[in-house]
C-alpha atoms as a PDB file:
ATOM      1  CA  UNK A   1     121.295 -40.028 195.791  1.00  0.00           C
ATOM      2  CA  UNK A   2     122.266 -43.343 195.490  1.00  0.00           C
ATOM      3  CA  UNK A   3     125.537 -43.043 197.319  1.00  0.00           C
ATOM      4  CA  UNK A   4     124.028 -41.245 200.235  1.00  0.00           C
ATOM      5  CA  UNK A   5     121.805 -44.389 200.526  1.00  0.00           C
ATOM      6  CA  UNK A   6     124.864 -46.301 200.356  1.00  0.00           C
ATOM      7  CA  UNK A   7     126.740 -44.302 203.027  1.00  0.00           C
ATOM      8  CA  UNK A   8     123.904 -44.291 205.070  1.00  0.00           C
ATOM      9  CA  UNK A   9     122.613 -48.040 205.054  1.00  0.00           C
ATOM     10  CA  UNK A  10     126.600 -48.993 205.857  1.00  0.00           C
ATOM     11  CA  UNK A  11     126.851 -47.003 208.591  1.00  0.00           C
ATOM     12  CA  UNK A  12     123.692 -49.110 209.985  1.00  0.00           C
ATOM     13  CA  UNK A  13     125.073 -52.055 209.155  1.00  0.00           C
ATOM     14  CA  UNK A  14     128.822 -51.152 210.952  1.00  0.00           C
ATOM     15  CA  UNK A  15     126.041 -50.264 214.343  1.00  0.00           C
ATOM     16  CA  UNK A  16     124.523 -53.334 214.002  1.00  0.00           C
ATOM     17  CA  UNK A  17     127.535 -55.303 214.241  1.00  0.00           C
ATOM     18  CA  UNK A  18     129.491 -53.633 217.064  1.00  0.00           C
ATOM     19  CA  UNK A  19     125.709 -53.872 218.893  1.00  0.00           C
ATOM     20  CA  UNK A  20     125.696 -57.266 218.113  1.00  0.00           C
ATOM     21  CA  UNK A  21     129.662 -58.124 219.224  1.00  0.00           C
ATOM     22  CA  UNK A  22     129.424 -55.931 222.087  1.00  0.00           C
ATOM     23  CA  UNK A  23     125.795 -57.882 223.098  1.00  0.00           C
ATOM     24  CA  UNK A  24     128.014 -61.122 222.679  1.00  0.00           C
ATOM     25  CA  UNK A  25     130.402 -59.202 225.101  1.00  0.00           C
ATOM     26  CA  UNK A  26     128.193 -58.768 227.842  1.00  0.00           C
ATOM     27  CA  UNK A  27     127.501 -55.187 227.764  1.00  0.00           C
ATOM     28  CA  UNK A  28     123.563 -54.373 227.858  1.00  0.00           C
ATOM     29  CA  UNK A  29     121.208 -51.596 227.862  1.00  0.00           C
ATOM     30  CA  UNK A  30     123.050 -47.859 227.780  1.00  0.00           C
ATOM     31  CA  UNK A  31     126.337 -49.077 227.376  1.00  0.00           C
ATOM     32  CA  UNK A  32     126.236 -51.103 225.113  1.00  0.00           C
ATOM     33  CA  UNK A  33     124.271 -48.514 222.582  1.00  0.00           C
ATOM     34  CA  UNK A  34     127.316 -45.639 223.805  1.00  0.00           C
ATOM     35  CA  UNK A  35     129.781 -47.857 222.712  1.00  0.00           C
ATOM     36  CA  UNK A  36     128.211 -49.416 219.677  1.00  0.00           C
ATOM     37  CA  UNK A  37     128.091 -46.127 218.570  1.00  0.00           C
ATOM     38  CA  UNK A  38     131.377 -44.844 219.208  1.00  0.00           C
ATOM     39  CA  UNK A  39     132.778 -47.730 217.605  1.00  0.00           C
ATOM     40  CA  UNK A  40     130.735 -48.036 214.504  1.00  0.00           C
ATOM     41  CA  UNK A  41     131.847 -44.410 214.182  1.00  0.00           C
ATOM     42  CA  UNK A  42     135.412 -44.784 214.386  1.00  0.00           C
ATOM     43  CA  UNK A  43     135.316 -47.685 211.891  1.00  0.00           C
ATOM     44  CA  UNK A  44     133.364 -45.921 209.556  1.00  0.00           C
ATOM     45  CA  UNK A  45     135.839 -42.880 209.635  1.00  0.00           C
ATOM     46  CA  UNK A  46     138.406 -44.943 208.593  1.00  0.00           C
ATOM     47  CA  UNK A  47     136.638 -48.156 206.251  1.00  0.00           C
ATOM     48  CA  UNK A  48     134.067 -44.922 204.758  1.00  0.00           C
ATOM     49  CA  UNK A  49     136.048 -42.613 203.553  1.00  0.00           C
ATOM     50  CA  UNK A  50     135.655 -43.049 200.179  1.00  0.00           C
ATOM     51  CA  UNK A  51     131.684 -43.582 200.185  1.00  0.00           C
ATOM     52  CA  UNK A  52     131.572 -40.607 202.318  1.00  0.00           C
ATOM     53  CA  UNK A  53     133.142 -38.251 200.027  1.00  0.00           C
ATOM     54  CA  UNK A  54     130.913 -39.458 197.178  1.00  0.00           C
ATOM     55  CA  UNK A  55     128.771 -38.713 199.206  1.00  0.00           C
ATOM     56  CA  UNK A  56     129.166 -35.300 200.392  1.00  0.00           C
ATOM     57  CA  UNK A  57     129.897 -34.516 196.802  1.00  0.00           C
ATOM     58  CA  UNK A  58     126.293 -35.318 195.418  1.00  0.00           C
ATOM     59  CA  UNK A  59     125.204 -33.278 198.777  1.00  0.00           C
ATOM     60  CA  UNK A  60     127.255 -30.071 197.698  1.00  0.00           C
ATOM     61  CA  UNK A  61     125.829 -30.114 194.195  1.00  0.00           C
ATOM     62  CA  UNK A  62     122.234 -30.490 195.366  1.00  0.00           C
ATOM     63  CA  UNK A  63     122.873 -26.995 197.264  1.00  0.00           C
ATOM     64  CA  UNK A  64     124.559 -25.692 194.241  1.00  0.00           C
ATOM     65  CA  UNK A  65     121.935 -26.541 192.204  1.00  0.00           C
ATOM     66  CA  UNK A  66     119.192 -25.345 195.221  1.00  0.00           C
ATOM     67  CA  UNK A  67     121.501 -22.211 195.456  1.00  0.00           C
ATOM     68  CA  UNK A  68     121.427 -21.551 191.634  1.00  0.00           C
ATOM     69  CA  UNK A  69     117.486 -21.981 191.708  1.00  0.00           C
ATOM     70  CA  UNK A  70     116.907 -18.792 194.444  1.00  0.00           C
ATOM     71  CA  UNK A  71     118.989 -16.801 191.357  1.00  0.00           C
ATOM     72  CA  UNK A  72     117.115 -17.742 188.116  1.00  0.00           C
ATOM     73  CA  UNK A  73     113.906 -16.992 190.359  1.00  0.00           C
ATOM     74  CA  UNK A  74     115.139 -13.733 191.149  1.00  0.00           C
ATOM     75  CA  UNK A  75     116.271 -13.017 188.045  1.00  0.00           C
ATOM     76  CA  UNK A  76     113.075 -14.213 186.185  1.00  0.00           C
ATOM     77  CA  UNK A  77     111.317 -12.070 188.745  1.00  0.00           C
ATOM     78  CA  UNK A  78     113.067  -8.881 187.931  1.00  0.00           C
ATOM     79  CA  UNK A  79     112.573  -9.414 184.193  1.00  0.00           C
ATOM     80  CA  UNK A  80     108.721  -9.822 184.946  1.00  0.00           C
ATOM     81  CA  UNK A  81     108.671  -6.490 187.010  1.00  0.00           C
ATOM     82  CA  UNK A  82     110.807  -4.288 183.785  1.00  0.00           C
ATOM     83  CA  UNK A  83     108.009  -3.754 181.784  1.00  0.00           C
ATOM     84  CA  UNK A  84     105.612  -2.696 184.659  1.00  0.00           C
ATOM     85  CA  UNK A  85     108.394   0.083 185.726  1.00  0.00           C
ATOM     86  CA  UNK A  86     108.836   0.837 181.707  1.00  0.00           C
ATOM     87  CA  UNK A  87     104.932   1.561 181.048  1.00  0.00           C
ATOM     88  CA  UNK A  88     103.615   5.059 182.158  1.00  0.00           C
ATOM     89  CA  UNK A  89     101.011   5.574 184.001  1.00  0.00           C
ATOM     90  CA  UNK A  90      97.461   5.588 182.430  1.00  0.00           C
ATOM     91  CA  UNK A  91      96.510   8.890 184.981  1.00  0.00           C
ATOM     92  CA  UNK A  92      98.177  12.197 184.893  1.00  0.00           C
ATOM     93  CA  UNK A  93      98.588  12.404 188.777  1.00  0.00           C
ATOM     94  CA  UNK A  94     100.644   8.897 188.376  1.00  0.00           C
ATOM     95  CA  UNK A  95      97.515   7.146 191.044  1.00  0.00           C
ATOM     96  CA  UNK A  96      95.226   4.546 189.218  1.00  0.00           C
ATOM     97  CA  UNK A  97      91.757   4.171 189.908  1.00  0.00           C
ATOM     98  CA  UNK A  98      92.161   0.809 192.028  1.00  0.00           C
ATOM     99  CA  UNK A  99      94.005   3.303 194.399  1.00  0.00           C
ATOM    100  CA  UNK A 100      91.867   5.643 194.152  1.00  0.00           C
ATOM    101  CA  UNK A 101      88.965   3.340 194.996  1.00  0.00           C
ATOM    102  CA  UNK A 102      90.965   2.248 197.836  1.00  0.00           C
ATOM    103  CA  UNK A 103      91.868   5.712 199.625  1.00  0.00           C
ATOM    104  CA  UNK A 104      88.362   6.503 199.452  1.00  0.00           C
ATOM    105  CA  UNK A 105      87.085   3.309 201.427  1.00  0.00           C
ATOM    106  CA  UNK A 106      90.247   3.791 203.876  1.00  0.00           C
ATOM    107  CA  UNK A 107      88.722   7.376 204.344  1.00  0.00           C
ATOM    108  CA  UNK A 108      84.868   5.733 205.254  1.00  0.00           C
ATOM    109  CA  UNK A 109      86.046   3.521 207.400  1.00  0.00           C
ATOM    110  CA  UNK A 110      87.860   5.715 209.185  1.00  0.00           C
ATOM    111  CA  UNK A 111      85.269   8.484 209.455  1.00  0.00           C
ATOM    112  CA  UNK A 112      82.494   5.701 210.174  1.00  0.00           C
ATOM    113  CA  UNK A 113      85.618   4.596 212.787  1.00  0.00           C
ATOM    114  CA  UNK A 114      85.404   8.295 214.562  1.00  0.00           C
ATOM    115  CA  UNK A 115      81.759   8.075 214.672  1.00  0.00           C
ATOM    116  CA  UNK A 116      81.148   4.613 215.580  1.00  0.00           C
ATOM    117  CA  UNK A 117      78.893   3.296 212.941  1.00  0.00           C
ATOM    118  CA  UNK A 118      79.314  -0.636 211.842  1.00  0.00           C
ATOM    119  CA  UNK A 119      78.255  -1.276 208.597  1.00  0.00           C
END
């Protein structure tokens, strides 16, 4: 994290001072920001480099390790659903009571649906 900071906080500073020379310059307003930053970006490609590629290194292993998360969730997951699958079902007719309870209040509400009763 620290070298992203780093990376980051020169780049400002490399702005700052092409704003400032090109200020000193005589450009103003727009083009003086356009050129500030086309200029602080060309230095920084070549004075950066090696900040920059610390930096994009800590970057890819904070997706790795975001990447590698997802997967141990998953895979915890799956090993939290095995038993459920494993276990038979308490009911002969493989439906549970909670179900049961629930197709029965689908089928009220749609018969007091068809005969237009609130309750």
């Amino acid at each position: 994290m620290r070298s992203v900071l780093a990376y980051t906080a020169s780049r400002l500073l490399l702005f700052a001072v092409a704003l400032g020379v090109l200020y000193l310059l005589g450009a103003r307003d727009f083009l003086a920001l356009a050129l500030a930053f086309l200029i602080s970006g060309l230095v920084s490609y070549v004075l950066l480099s090696k900040q920059r590629d610390a930096m994009s290194a800590v970057v890819a292993d904070g997706l790795a390790k975001m990447r590698g998360m997802g997967e141990r969730i998953e895979a915890g997951a799956s090993k939290e659903d095995t038993p459920q699958r494993a276990e038979p079902s308490d009911a002969a007719d493989g439906s549970t009571p909670a179900a049961d309870a629930t197709a029965e209040d689908a089928g009220q509400d749609a018969q007091s649906a068809a005969t237009g009763e609130r309750s």
